[in-house]
Protein backbone atom coordinates (compact mmCIF):
# COMPACT_ATOMS: atom_id res chain seq x y z
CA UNK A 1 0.00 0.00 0.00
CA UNK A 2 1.61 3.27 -0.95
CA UNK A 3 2.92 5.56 2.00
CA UNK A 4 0.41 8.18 1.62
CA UNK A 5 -2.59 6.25 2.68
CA UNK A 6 -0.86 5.93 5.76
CA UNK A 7 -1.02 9.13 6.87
CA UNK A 8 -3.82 11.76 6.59
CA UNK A 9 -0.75 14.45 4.73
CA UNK A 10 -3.35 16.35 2.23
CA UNK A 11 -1.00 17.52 -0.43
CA UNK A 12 -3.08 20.55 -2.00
CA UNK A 13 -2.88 21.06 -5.64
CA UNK A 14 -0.45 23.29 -7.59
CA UNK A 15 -3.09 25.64 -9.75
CA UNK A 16 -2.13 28.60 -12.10
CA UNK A 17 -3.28 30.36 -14.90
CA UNK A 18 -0.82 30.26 -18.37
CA UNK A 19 0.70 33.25 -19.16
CA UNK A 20 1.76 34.63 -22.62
CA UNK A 21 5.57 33.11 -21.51
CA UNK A 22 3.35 29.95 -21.91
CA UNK A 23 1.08 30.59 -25.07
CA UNK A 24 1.41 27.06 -27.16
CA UNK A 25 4.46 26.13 -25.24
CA UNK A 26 4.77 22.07 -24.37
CA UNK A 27 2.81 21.30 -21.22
CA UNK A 28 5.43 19.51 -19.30
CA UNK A 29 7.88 22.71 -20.43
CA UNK A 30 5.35 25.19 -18.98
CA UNK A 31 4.74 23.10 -15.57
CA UNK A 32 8.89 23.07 -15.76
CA UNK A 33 8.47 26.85 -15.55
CA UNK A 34 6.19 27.03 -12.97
CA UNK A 35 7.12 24.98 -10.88
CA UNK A 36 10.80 25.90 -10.43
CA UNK A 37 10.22 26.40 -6.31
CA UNK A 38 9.26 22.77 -6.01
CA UNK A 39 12.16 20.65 -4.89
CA UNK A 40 12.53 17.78 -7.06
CA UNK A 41 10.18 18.82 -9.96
CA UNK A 42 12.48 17.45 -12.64
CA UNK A 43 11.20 17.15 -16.21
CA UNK A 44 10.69 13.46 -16.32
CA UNK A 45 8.81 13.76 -12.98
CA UNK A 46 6.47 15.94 -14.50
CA UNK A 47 5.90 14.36 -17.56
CA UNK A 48 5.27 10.97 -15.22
CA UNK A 49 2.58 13.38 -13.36
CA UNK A 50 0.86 13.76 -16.85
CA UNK A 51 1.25 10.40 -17.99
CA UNK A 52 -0.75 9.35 -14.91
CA UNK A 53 -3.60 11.74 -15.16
CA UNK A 54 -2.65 13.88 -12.82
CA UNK A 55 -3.02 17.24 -14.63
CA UNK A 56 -5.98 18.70 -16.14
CA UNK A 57 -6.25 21.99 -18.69
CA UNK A 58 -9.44 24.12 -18.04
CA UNK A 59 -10.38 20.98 -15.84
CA UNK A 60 -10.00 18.46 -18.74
CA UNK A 61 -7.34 15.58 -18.22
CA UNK A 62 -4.52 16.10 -19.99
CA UNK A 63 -2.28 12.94 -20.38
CA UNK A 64 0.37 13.78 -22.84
CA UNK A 65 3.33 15.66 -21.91
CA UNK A 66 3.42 17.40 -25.57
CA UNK A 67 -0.26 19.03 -25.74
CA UNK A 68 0.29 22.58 -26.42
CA UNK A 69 -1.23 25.66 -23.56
CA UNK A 70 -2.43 28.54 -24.42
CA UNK A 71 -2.29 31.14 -22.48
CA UNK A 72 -5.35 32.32 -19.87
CA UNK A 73 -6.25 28.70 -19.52
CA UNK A 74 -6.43 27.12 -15.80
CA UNK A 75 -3.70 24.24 -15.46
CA UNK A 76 -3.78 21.79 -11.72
CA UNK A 77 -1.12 19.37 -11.03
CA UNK A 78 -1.51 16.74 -8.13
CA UNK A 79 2.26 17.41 -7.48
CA UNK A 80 2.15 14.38 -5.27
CA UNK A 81 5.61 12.62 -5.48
CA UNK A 82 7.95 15.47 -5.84
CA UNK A 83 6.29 18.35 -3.82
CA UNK A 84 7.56 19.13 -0.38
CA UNK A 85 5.74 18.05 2.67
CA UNK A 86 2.95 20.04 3.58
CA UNK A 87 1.17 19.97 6.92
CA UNK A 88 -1.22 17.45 7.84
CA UNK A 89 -5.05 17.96 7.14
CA UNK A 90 -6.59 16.41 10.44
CA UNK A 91 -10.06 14.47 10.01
CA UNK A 92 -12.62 16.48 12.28
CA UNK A 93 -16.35 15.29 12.75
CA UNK A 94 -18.79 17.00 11.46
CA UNK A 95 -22.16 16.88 9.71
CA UNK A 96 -22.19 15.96 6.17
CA UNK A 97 -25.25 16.06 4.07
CA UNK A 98 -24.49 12.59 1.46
CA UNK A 99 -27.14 13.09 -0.66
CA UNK A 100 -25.36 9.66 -2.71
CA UNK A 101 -22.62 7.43 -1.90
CA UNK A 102 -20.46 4.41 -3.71
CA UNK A 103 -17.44 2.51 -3.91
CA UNK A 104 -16.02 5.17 -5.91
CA UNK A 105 -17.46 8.55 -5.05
CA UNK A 106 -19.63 10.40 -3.16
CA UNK A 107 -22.06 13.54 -3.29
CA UNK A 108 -22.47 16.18 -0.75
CA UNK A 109 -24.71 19.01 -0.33
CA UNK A 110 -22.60 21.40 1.13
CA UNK A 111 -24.04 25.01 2.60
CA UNK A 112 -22.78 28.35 2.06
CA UNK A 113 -20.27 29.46 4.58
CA UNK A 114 -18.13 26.09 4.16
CA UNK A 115 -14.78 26.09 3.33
CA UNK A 116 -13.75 22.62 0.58
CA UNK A 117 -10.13 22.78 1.38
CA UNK A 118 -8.00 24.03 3.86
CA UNK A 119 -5.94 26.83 3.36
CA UNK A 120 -3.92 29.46 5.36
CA UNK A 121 -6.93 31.29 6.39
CA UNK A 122 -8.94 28.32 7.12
CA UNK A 123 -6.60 25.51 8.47
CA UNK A 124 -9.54 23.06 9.70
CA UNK A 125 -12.93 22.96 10.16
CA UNK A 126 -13.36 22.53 6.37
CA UNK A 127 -15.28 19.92 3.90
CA UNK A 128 -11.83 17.98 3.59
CA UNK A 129 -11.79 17.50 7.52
CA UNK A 130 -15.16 16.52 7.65
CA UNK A 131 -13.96 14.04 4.69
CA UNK A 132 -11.38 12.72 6.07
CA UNK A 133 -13.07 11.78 9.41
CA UNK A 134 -15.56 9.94 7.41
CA UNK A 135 -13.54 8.02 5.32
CA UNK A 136 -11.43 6.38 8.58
CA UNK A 137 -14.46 3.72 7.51
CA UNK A 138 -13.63 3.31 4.04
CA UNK A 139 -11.94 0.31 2.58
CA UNK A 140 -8.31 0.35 3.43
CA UNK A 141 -6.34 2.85 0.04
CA UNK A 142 -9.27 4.88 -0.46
CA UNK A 143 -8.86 8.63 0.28
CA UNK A 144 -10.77 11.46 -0.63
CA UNK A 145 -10.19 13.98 -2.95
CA UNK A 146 -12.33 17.30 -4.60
CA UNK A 147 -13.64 17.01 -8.66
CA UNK A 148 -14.33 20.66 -8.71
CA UNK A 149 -14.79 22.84 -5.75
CA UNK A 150 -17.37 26.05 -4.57
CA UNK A 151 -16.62 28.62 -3.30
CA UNK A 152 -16.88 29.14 0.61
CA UNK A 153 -20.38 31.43 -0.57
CA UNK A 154 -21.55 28.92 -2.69
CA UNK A 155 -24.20 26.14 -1.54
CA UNK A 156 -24.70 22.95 -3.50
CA UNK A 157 -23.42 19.55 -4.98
CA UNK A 158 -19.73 18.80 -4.63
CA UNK A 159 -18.57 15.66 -5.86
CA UNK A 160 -15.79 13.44 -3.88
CA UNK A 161 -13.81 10.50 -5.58
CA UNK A 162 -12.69 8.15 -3.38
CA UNK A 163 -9.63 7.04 -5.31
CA UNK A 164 -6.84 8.59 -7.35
CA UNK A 165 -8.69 6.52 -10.54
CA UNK A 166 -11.88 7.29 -9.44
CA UNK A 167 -11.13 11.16 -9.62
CA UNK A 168 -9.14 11.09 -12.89
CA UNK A 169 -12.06 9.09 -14.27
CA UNK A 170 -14.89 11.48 -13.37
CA UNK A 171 -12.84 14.37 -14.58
CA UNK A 172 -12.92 12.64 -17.39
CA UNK A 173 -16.70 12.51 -17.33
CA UNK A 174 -17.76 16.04 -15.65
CA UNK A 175 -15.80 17.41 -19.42
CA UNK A 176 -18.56 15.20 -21.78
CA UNK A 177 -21.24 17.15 -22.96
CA UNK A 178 -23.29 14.40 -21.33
CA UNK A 179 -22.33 15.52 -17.79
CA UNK A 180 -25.25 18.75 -16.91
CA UNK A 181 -24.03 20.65 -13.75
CA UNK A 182 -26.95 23.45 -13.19
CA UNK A 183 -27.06 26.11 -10.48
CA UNK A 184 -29.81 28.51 -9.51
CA UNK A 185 -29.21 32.26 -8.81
CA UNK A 186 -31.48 35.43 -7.81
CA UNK A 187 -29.74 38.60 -9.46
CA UNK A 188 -30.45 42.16 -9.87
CA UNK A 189 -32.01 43.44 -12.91
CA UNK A 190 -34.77 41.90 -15.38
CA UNK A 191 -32.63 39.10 -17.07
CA UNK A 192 -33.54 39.30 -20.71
CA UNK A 193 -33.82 37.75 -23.64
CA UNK A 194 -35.51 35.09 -20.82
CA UNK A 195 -32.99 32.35 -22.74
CA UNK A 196 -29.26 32.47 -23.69
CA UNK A 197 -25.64 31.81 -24.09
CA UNK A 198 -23.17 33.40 -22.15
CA UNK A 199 -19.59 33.18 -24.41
CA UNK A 200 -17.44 35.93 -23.04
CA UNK A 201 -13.72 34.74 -22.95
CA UNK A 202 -12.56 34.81 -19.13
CA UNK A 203 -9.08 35.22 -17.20
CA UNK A 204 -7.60 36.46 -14.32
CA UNK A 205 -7.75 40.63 -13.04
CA UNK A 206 -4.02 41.95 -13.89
CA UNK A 207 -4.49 44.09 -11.15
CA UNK A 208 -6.07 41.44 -8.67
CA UNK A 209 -5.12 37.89 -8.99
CA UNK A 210 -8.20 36.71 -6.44
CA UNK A 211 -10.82 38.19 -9.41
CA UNK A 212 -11.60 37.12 -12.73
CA UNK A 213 -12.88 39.63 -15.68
CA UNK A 214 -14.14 39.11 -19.10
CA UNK A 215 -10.64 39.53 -21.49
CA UNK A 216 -10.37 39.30 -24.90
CA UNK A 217 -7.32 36.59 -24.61
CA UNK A 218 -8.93 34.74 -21.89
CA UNK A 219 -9.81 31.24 -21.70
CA UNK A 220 -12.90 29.98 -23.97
CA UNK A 221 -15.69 30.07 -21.90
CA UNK A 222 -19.71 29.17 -22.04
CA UNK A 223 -22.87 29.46 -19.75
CA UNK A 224 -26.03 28.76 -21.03
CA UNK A 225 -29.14 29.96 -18.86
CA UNK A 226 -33.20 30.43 -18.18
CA UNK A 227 -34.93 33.17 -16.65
CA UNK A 228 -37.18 31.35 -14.19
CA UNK A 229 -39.25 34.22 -12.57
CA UNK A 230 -38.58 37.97 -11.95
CA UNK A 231 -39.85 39.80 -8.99
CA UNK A 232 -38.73 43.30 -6.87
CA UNK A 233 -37.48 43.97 -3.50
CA UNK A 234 -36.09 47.52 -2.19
CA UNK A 235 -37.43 49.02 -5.27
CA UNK A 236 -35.05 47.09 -7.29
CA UNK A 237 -36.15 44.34 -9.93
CA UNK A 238 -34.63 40.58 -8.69
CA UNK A 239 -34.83 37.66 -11.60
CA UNK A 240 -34.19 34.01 -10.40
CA UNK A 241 -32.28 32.28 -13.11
CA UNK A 242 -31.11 28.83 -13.63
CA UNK A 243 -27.72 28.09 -15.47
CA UNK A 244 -25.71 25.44 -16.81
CA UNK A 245 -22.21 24.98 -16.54
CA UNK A 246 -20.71 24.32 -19.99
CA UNK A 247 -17.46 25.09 -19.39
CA UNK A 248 -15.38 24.94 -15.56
CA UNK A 249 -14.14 28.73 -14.94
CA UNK A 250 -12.98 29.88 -11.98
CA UNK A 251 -16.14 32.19 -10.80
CA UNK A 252 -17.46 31.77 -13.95
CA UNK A 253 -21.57 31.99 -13.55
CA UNK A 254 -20.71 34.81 -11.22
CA UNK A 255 -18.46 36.64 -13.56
CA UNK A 256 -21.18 35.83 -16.96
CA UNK A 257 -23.80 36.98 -14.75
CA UNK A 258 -22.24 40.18 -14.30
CA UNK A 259 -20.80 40.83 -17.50
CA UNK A 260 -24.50 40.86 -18.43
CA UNK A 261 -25.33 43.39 -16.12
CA UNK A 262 -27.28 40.75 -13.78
CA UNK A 263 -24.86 40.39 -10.73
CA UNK A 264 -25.66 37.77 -8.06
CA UNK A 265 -27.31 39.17 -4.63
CA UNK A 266 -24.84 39.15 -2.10
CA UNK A 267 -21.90 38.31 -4.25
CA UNK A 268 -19.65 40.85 -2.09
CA UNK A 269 -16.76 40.40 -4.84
CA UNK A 270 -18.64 41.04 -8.22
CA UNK A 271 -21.97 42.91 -7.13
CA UNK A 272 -22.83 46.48 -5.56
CA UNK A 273 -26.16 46.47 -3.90
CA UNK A 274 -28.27 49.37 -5.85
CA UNK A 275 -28.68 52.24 -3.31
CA UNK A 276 -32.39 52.40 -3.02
CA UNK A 277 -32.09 48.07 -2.00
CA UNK A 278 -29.53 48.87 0.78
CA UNK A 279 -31.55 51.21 2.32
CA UNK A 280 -34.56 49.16 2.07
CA UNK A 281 -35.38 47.34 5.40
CA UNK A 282 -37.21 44.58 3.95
CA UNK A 283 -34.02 43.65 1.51
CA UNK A 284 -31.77 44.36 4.41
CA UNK A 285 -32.93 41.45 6.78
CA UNK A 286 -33.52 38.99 3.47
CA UNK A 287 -30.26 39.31 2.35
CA UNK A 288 -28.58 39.72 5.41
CA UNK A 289 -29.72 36.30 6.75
CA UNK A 290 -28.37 34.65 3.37
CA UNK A 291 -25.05 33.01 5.11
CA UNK A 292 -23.67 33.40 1.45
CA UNK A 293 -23.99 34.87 -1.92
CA UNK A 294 -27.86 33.80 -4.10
CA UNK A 295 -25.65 31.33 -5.84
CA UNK A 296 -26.63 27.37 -5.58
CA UNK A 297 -25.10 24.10 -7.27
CA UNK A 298 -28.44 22.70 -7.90
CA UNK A 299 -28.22 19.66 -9.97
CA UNK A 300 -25.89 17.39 -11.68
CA UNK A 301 -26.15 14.88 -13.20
CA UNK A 302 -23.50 12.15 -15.15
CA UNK A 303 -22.67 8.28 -16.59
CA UNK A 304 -21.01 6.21 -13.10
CA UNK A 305 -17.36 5.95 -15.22
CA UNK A 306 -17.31 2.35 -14.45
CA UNK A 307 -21.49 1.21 -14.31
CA UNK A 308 -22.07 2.99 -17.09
CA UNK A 309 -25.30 3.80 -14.59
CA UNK A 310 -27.06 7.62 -14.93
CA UNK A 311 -26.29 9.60 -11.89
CA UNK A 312 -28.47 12.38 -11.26
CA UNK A 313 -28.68 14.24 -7.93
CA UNK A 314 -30.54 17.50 -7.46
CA UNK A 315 -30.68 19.04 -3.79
CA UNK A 316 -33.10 21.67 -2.58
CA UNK A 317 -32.58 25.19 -2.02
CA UNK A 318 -31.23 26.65 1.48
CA UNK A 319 -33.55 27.47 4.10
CA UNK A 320 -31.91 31.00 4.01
CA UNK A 321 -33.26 31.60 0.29
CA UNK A 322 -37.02 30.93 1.33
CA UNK A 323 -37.56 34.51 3.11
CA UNK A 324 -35.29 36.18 -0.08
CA UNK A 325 -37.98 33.99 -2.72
CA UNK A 326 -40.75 35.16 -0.74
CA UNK A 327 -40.23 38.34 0.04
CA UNK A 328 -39.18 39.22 -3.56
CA UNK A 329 -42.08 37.63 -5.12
CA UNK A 330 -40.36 34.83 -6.88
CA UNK A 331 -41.19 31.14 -7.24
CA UNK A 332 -38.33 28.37 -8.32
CA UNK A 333 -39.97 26.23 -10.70
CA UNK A 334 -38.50 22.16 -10.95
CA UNK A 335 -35.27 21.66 -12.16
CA UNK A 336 -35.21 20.91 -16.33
CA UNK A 337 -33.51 17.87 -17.00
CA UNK A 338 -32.44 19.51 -20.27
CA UNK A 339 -30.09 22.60 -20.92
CA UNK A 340 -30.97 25.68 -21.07
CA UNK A 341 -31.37 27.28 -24.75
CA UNK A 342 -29.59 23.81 -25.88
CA UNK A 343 -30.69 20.79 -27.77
CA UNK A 344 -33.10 17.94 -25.75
């Protein structure tokens, strides 16, 4: 059994945005670059790290060391094997809502105000401790690890592989067109036409590496969504809007969404309350008891990678987004189990 199911060392992943040092450069070349502060992060390491699935593109395995990068897209290496030791994650107990659970994976509904991973602001008390506790009952080389995160505002699905095959295979999976990963969010403004495609290229801020913009030599990026209802609070006009996910972007509903003019309610990084809201009592204690942002991993929905067997898991809204619903007049309608201005 290798060494590091033995211990309960979390080695977080390496993730960082090409360059235009990097623009159609090898990939094993450009990880070579970035990762010079990494003792023992020799070429033929690397290009073993690729060869093994362990470094996706945008979120997409990548298993050849030769694939060209262009620059603006979002490249993650397990950097197992070479990386220095990190600190230990501990396993804490906690509540977990498993809305599904297998050999290989599991689903979790996870509420806003949640941390997924630890990090230097958040050392415990995250999704990855609860995790970790959890799986001390697992079958002896099976460990958890994150396919795609949300943010700490975010409520919703989050999918857990139990295996390092198990995750490289439903990365695999979550990048088919047949994979639907929808979200629900209330924004300001009267989203219209009451269908669409979002397309607007994203990549990181220049001036703030923690924010993403719309650029014109960002990564290729898609969200397709549906205007569900439209209501007002504080004077200001609210639309509830379901999207789907057809492309993995850091912050990317969130960032579409505004681009559009429609930011999320209580998104604190991409939205600015309208005045005449702020002031308004009744939108003051609806969003104020909102322990995140009006932004909600809904639904998803996928082919098991090794049954073959249709997955689909959709989890209710918070409790905090009833009194926001009802006091803005809106009603959330069932989820669609097809996409959003796309094909049936």
């Amino acid at each position: 059994m290798p060494q590091e199911h033995d211990t309960n060392e979390i080695v977080p992943p390496r993730v960082f945005v090409a360059d235009r040092g990097d623009d159609r450069l090898r990939l094993d070349l450009v990880l070579c670059r970035h990762l010079k502060d990494v003792s023992g992060a020799t070429r033929t390491k690397i290009q073993a790290a690729i060869a093994e699935g362990r470094v996706t593109i945008d979120d997409r395995v990548v298993s050849r060391p030769s694939a060209r990068v262009l620059a603006a897209q979002r490249i993650t290496l397990d950097p197992r094997g070479f990386a220095p030791r990190r600190r230990s994650v501990t396993p804490q107990e906690q509540p977990l809502r498993v809305v599904y659970e297998d050999g290989y994976l599991l689903i979790i509904d996870k509420p806003a105000g949640l941390v997924v991973h630890p990090t230097y602001a958040h050392a415990d008390g995250t999704l990855m401790n609860g995790l970790l506790w959890r799986a001390r009952q697992w079958t002896s080389g099976e460990r958890p690890s994150l396919v795609g995160r949300l943010d700490k505002a975010t409520s919703g699905i989050v999918l857990v592989a139990k295996t390092r095959a198990a995750h490289a295979a439903l990365q695999r999976t979550l990048s088919s067109r047949h994979a639907e990963k929808y979200y629900v969010a209330v924004v300001y403004g009267r989203v219209t036409p009451a269908r669409g495609r979002i397309t607007a290229p994203l990549g990181r801020d220049p001036q703030d590496r923690r924010r993403v913009v719309v650029s014109a030599d960002g990564a290729p990026s898609e969200t397709r969504y549906e205007r569900i209802d439209t209501g007002h609070l504080g004077g200001e006009r609210l639309s509830l809007v379901r999207c789907r996910l057809m492309t993995g972007r850091m912050h990317q509903i969130r960032v579409h969404l505004a681009s559009r003019g429609w930011p999320i309610v209580g998104d604190a990084k991409y939205a600015t309350p309208p005045r005449a809201a702020a002031n308004d009592e009744a939108y003051a204690r609806a969003v104020g008891a909102l322990a995140g942002q009006a932004l909600h991993a809904e639904r998803l929905a996928f082919d098991h990678p090794w049954s073959g067997q249709r997955i689909e898991c959709t989890v209710p809204l918070p409790e905090d987004w009833q009194a926001l619903l009802r006091v803005a007049g809106l009603s959330l309608a069932p989820a669609a189990t097809t996409t959003p201005s796309g094909r049936r």
